[in-house]
PDB file of N, CA and C in Angstrom:
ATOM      1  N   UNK A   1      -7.385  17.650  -2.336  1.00  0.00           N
ATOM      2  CA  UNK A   1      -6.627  18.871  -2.222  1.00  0.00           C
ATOM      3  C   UNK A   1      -7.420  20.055  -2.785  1.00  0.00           C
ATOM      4  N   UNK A   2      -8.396  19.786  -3.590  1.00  0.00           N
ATOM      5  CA  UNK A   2      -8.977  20.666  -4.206  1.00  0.00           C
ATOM      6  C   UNK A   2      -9.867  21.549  -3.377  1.00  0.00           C
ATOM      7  N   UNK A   3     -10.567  20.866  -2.830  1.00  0.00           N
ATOM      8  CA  UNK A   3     -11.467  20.768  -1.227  1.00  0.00           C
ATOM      9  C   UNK A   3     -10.765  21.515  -0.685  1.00  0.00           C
ATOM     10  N   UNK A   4      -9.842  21.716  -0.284  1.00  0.00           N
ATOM     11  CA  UNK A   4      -8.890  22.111   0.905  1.00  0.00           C
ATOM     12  C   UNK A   4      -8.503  23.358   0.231  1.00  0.00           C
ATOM     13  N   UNK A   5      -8.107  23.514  -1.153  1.00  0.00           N
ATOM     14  CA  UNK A   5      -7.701  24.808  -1.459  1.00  0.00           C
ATOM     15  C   UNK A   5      -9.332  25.893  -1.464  1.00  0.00           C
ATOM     16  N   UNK A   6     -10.157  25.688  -2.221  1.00  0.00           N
ATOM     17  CA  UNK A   6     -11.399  25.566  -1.843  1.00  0.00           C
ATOM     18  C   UNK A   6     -11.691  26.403  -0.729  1.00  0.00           C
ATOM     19  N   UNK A   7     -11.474  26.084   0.634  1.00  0.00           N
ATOM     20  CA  UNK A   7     -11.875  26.387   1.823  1.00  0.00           C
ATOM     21  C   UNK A   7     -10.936  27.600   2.016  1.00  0.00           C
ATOM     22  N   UNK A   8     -10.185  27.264   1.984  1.00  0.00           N
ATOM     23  CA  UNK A   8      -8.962  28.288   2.350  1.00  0.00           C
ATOM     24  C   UNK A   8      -8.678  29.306   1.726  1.00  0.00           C
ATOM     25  N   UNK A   9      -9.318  29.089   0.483  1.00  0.00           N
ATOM     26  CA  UNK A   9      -9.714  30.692  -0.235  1.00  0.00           C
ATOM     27  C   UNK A   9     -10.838  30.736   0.034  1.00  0.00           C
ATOM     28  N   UNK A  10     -11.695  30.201   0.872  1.00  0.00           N
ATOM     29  CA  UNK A  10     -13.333  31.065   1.373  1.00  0.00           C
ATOM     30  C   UNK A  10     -14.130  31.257  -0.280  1.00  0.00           C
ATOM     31  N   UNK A  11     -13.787  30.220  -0.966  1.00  0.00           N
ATOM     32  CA  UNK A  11     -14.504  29.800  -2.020  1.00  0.00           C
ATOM     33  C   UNK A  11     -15.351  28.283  -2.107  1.00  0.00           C
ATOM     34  N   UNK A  12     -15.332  28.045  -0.628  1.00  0.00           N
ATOM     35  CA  UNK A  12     -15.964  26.687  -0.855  1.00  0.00           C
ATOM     36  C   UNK A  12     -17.402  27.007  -0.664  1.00  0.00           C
ATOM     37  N   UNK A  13     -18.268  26.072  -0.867  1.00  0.00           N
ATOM     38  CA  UNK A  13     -19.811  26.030  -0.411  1.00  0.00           C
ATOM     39  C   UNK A  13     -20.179  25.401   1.018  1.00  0.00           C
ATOM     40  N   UNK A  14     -20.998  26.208   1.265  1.00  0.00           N
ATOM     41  CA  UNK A  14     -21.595  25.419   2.618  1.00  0.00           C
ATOM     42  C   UNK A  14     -21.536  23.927   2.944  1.00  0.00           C
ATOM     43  N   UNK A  15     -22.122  23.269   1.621  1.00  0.00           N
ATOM     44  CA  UNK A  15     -21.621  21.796   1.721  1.00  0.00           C
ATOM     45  C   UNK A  15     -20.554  21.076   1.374  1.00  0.00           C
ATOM     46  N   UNK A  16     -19.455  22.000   0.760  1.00  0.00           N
ATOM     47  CA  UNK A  16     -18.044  21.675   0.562  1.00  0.00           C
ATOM     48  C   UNK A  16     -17.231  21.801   2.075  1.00  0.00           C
ATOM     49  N   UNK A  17     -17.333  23.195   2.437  1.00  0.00           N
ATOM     50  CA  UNK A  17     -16.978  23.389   3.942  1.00  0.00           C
ATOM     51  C   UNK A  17     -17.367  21.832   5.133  1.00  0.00           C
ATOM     52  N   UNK A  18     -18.546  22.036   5.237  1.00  0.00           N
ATOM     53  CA  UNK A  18     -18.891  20.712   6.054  1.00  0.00           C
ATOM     54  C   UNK A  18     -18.349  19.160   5.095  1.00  0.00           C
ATOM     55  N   UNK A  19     -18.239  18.962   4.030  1.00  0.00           N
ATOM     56  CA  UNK A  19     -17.391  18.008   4.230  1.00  0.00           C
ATOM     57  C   UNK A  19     -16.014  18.041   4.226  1.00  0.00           C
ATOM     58  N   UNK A  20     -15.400  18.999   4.226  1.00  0.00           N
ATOM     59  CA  UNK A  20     -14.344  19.392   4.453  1.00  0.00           C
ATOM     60  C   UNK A  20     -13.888  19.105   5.734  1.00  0.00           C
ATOM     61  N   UNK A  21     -14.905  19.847   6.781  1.00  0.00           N
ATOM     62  CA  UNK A  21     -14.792  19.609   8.114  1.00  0.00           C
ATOM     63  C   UNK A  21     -14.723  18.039   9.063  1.00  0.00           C
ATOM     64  N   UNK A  22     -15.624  17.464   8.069  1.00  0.00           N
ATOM     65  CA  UNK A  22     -16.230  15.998   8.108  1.00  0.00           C
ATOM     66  C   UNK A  22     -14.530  14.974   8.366  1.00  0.00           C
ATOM     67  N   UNK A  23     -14.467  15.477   7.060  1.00  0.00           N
ATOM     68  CA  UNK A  23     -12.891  14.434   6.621  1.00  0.00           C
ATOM     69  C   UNK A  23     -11.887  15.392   7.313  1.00  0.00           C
ATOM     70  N   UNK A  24     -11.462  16.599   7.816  1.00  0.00           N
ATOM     71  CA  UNK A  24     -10.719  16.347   8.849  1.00  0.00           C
ATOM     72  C   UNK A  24     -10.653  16.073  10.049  1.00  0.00           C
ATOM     73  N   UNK A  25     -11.833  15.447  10.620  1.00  0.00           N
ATOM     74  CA  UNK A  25     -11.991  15.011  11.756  1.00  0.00           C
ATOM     75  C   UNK A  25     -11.995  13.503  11.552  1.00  0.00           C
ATOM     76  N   UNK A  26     -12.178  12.891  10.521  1.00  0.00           N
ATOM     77  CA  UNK A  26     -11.841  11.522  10.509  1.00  0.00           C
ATOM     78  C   UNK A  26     -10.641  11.211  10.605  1.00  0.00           C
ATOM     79  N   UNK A  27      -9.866  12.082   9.826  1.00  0.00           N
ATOM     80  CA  UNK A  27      -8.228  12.172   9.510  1.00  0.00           C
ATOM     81  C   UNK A  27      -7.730  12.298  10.822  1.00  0.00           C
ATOM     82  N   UNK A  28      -8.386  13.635  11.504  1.00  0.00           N
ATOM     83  CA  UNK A  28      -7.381  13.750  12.504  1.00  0.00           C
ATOM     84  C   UNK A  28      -7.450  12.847  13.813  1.00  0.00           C
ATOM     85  N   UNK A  29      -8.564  11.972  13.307  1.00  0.00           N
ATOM     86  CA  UNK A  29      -9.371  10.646  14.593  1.00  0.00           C
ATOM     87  C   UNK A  29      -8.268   9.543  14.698  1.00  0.00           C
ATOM     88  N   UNK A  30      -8.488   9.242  13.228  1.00  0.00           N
ATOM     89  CA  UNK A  30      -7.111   7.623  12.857  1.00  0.00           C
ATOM     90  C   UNK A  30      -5.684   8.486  13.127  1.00  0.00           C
ATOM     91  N   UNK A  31      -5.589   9.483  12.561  1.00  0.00           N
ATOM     92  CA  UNK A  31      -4.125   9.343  13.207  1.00  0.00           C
ATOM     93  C   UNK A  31      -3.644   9.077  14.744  1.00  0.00           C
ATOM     94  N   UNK A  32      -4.705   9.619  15.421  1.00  0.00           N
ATOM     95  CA  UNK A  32      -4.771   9.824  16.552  1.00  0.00           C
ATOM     96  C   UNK A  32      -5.049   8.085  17.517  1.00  0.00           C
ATOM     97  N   UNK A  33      -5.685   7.303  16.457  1.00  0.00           N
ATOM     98  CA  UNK A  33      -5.506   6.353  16.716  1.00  0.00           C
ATOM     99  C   UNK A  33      -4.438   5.381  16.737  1.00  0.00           C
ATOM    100  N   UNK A  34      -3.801   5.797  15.536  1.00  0.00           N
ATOM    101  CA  UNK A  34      -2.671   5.032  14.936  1.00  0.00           C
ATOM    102  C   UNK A  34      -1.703   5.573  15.896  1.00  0.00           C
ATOM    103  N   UNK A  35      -1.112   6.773  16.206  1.00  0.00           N
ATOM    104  CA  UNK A  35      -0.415   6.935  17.238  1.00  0.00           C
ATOM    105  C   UNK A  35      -0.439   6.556  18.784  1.00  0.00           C
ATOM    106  N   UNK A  36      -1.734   5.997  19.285  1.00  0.00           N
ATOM    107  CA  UNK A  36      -1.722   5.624  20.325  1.00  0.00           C
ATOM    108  C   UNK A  36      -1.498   4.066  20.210  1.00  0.00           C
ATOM    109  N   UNK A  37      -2.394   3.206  19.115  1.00  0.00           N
ATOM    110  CA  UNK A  37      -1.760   1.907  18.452  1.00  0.00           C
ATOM    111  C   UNK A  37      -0.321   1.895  18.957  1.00  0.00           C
ATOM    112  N   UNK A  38       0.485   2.798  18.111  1.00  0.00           N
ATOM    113  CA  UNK A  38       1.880   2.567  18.262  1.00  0.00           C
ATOM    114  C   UNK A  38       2.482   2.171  19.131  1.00  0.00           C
ATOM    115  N   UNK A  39       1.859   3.691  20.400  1.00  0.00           N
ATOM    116  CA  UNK A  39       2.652   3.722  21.720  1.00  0.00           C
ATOM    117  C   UNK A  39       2.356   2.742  22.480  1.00  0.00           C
ATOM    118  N   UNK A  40       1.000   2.151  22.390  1.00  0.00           N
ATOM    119  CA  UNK A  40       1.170   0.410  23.086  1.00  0.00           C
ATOM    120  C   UNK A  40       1.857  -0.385  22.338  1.00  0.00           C
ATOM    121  N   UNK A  41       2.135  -0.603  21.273  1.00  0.00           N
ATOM    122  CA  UNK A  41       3.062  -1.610  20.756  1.00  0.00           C
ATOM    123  C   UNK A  41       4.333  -1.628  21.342  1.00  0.00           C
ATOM    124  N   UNK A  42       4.831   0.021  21.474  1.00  0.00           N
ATOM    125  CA  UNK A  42       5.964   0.136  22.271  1.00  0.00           C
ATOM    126  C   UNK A  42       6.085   0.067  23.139  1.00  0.00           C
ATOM    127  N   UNK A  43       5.212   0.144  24.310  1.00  0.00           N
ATOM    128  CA  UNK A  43       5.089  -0.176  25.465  1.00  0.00           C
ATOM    129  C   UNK A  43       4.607   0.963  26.098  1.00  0.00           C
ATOM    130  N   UNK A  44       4.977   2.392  25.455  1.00  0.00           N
ATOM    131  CA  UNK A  44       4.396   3.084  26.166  1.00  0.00           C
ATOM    132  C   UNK A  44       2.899   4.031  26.061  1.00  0.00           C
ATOM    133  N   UNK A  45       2.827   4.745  26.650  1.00  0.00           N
ATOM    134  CA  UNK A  45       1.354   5.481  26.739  1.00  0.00           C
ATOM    135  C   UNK A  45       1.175   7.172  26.259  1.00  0.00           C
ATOM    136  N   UNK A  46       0.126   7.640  25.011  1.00  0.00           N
ATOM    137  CA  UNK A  46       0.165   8.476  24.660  1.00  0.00           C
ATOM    138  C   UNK A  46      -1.192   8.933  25.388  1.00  0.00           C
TER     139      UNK A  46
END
């Protein structure tokens, strides 16, 4: 969270930013996985 506040006050560093960027694209990968997981479990298609 620190990271994240960090960025968003345009107080992070170049290499705080990029991993910042890093881990929300992992984050927003698995969820994205986990929600499609789901929708085949349920039968249907995301």
């Amino acid at each position: 969270m620190e990271l994240e506040r960090k960025v968003y006050a345009d107080t992070a560093t170049d290499a705080e930013a990029a991993e910042y960027q890093q881990l929300s694209e992992l984050l927003t990968s698995s969820l994205e996985t986990r929600v499609t997981e789901v929708a085949a479990r349920l039968g249907g298609s995301q």
